[in-house]
N, C-alpha and C. Protein backbone atom coordinates (compact mmCIF):
# COMPACT_ATOMS: atom_id res chain seq x y z
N UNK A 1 0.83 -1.19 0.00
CA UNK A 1 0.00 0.00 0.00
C UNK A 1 0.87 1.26 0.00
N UNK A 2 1.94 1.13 0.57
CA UNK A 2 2.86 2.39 0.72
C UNK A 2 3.48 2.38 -0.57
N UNK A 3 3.77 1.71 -1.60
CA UNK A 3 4.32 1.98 -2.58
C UNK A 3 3.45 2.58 -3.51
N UNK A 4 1.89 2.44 -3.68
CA UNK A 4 0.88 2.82 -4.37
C UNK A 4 0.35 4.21 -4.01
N UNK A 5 1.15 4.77 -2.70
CA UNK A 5 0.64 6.18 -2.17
C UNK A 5 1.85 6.90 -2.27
N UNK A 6 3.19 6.50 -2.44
CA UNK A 6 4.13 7.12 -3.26
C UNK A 6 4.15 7.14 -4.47
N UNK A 7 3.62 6.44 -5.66
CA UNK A 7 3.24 6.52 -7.00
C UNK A 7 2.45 7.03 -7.09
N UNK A 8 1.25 7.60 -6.47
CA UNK A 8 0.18 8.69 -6.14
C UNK A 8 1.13 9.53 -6.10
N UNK A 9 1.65 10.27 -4.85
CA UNK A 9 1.90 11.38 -4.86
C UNK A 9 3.20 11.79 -5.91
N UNK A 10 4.02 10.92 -6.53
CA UNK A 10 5.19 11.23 -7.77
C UNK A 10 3.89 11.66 -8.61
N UNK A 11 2.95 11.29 -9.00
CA UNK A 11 2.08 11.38 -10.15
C UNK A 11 1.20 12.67 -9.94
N UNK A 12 1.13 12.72 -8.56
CA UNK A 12 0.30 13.96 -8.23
C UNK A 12 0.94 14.95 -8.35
N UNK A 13 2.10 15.01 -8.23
CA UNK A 13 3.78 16.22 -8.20
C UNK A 13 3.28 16.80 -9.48
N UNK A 14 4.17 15.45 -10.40
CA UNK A 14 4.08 15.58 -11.98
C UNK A 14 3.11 16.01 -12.55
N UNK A 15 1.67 16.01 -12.07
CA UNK A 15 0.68 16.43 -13.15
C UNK A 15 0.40 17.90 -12.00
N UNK A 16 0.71 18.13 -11.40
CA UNK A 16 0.67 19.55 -10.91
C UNK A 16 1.41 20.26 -11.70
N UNK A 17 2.36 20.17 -11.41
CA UNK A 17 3.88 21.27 -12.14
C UNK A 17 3.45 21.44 -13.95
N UNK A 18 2.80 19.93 -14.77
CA UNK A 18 2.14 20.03 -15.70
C UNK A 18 1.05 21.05 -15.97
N UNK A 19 0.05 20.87 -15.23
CA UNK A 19 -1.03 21.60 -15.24
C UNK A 19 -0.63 23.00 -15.29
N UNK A 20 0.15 23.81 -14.51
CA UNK A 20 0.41 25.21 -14.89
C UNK A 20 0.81 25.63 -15.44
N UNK A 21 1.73 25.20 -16.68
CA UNK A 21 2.48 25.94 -18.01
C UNK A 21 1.71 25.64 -18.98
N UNK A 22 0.52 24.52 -18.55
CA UNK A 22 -0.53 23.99 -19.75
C UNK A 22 -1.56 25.32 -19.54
N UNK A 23 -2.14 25.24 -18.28
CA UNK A 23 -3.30 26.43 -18.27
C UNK A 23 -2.58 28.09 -18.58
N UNK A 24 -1.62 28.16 -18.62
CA UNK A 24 -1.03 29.53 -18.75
C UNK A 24 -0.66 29.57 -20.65
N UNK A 25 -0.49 28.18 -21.06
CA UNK A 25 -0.55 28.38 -22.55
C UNK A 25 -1.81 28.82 -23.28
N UNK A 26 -3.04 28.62 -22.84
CA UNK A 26 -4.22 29.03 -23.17
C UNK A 26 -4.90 30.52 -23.65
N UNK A 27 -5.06 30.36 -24.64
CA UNK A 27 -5.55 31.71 -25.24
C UNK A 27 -6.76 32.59 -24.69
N UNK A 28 -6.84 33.42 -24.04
CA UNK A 28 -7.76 34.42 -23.32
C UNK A 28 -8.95 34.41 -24.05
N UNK A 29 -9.96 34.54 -23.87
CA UNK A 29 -11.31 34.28 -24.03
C UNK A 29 -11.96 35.59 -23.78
N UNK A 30 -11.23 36.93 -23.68
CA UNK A 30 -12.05 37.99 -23.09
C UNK A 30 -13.06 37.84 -21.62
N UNK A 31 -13.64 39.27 -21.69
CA UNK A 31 -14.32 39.40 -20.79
C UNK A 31 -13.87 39.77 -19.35
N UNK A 32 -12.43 39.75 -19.76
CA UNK A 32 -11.54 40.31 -18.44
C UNK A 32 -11.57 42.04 -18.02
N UNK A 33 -11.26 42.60 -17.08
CA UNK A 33 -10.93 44.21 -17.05
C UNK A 33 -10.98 45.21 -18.21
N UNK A 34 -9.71 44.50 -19.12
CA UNK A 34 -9.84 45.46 -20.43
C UNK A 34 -10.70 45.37 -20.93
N UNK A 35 -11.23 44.47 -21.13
CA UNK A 35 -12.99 44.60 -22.12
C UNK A 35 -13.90 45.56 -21.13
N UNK A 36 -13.68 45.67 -20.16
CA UNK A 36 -15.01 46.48 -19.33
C UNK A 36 -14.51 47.81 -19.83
N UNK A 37 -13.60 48.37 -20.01
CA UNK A 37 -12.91 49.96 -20.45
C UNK A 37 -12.78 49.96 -21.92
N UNK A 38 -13.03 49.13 -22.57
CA UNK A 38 -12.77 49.30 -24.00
C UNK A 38 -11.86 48.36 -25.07
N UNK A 39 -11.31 48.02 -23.80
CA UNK A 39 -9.51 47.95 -24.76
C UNK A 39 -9.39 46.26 -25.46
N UNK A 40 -10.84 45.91 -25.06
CA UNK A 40 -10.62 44.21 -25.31
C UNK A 40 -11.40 44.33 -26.95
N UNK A 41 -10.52 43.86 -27.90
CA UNK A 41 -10.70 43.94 -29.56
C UNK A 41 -10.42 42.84 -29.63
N UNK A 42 -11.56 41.57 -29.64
CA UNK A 42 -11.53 40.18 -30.12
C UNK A 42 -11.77 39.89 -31.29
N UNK A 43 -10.58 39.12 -31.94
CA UNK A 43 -11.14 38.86 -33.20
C UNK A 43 -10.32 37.49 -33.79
N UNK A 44 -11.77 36.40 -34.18
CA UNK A 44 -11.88 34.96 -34.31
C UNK A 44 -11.92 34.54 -32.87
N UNK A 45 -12.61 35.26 -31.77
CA UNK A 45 -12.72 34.19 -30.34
C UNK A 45 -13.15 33.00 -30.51
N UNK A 46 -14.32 32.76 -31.42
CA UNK A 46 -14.79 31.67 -31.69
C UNK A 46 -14.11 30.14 -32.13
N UNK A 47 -13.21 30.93 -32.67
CA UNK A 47 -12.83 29.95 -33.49
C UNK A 47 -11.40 29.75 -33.08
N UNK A 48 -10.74 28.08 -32.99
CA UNK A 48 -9.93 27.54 -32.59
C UNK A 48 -9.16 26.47 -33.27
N UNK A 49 -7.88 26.28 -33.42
CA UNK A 49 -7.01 26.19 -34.22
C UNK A 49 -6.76 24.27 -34.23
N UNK A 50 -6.07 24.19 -34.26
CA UNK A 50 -6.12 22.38 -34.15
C UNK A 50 -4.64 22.35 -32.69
N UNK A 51 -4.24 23.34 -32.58
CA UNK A 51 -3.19 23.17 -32.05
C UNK A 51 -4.19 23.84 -30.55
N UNK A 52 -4.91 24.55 -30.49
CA UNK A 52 -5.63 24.69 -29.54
C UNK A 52 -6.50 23.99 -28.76
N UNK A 53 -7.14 22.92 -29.67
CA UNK A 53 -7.88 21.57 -29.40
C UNK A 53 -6.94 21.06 -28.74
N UNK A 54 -6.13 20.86 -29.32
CA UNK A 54 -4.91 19.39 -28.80
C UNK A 54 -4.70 20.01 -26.87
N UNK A 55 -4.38 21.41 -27.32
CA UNK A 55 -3.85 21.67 -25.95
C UNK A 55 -4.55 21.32 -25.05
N UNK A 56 -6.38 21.71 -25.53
CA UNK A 56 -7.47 21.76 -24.14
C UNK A 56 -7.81 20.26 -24.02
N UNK A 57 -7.42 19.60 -25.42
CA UNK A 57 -6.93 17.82 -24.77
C UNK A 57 -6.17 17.40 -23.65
N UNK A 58 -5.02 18.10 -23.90
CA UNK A 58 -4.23 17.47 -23.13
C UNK A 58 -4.35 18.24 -21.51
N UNK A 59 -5.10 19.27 -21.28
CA UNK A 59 -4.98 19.90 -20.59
C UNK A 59 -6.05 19.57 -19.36
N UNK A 60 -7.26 18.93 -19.96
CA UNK A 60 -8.35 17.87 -19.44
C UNK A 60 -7.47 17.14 -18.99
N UNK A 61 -6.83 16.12 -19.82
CA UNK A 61 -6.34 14.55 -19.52
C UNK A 61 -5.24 15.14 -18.40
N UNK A 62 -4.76 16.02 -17.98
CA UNK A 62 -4.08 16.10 -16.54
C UNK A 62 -4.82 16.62 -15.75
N UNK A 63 -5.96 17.01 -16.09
CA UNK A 63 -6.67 17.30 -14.85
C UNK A 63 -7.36 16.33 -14.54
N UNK A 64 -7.63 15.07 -15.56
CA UNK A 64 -8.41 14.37 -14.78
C UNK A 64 -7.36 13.29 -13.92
N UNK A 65 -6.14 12.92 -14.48
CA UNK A 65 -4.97 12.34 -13.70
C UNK A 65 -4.77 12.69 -12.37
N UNK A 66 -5.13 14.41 -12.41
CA UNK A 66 -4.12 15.14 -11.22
C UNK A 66 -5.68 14.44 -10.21
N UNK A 67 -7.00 14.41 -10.74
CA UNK A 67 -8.08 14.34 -10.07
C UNK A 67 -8.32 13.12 -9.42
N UNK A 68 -8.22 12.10 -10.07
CA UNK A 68 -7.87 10.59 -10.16
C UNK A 68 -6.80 10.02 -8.72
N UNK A 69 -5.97 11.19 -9.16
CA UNK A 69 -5.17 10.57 -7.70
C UNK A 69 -5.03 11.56 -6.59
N UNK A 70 -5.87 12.19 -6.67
CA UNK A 70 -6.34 13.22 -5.84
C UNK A 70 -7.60 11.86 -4.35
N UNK A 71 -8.19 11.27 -5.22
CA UNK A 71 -9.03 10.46 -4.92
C UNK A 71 -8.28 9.44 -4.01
N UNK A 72 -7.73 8.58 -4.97
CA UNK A 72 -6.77 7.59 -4.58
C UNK A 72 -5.86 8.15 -3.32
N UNK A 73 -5.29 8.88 -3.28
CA UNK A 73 -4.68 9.22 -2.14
C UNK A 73 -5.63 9.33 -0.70
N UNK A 74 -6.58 10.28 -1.31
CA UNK A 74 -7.87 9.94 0.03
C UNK A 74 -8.42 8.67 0.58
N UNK A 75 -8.39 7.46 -0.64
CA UNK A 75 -8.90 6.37 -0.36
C UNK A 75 -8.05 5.36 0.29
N UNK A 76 -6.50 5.70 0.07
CA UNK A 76 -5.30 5.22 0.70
C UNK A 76 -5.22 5.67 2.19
N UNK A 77 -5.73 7.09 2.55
CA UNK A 77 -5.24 7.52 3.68
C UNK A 77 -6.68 7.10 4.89
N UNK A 78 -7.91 7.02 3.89
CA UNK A 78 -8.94 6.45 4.81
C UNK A 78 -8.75 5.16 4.97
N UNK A 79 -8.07 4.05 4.23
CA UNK A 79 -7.89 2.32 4.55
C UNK A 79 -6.98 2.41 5.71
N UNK A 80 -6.19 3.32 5.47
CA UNK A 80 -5.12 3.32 6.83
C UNK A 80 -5.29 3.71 7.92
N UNK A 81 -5.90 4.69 7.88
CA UNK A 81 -6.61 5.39 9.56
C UNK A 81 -5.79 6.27 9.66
C-alpha cells in the first residue's frame, strides 16, 4: 500500500507542475478588465485552431490524472486510519 501512495503522490507532483504551463498556454477568451474599459478587440474568439484543441486535450487529460489521484490518495489515507 505504501508503494501505491508514493506513485500517487510522484504522479500527483508531476501532473501539478504540468497543469500550470498547460493552463497559462491558453488563449484568453475575453471578458476580463480590459474589455469592461474598452480595450478588449476580439477577433476569431470563436474559433480555434487544431493546435488549440490538442492543448485543451491534453490539458483535461491532466486534470483528470491530477483528479484521479487526488481520490486515490484519500482512499489510501482512509484504509489506513
Amino acid at each position: 500500500m505504501e508503494l501505491l501512495r508514493i506513485a500517487c503522490v510522484v504522479v500527483l507532483v508531476l501532473s501539478s507542475l504540468l497543469a500550470i504551463p498547460l493552463v497559462l498556454m491558453h488563449k484568453g477568451r475575453g471578458g476580463g478588465l480590459s474589455d469592461m474599459f474598452g480595450g478588449g478587440v476580439s477577433s476569431g474568439a470563436g474559433s480555434s485552431g487544431v493546435a488549440e484543441r490538442n492543448l485543451n486535450r491534453i490539458t483535461i487529460s491532466t486534470a483528470i490524472i491530477w483528479t484521479i489521484c487526488i481520490v486515490l490518495l484519500g482512499l489510501i489515507q482512509r484504509v489506513n486510519g
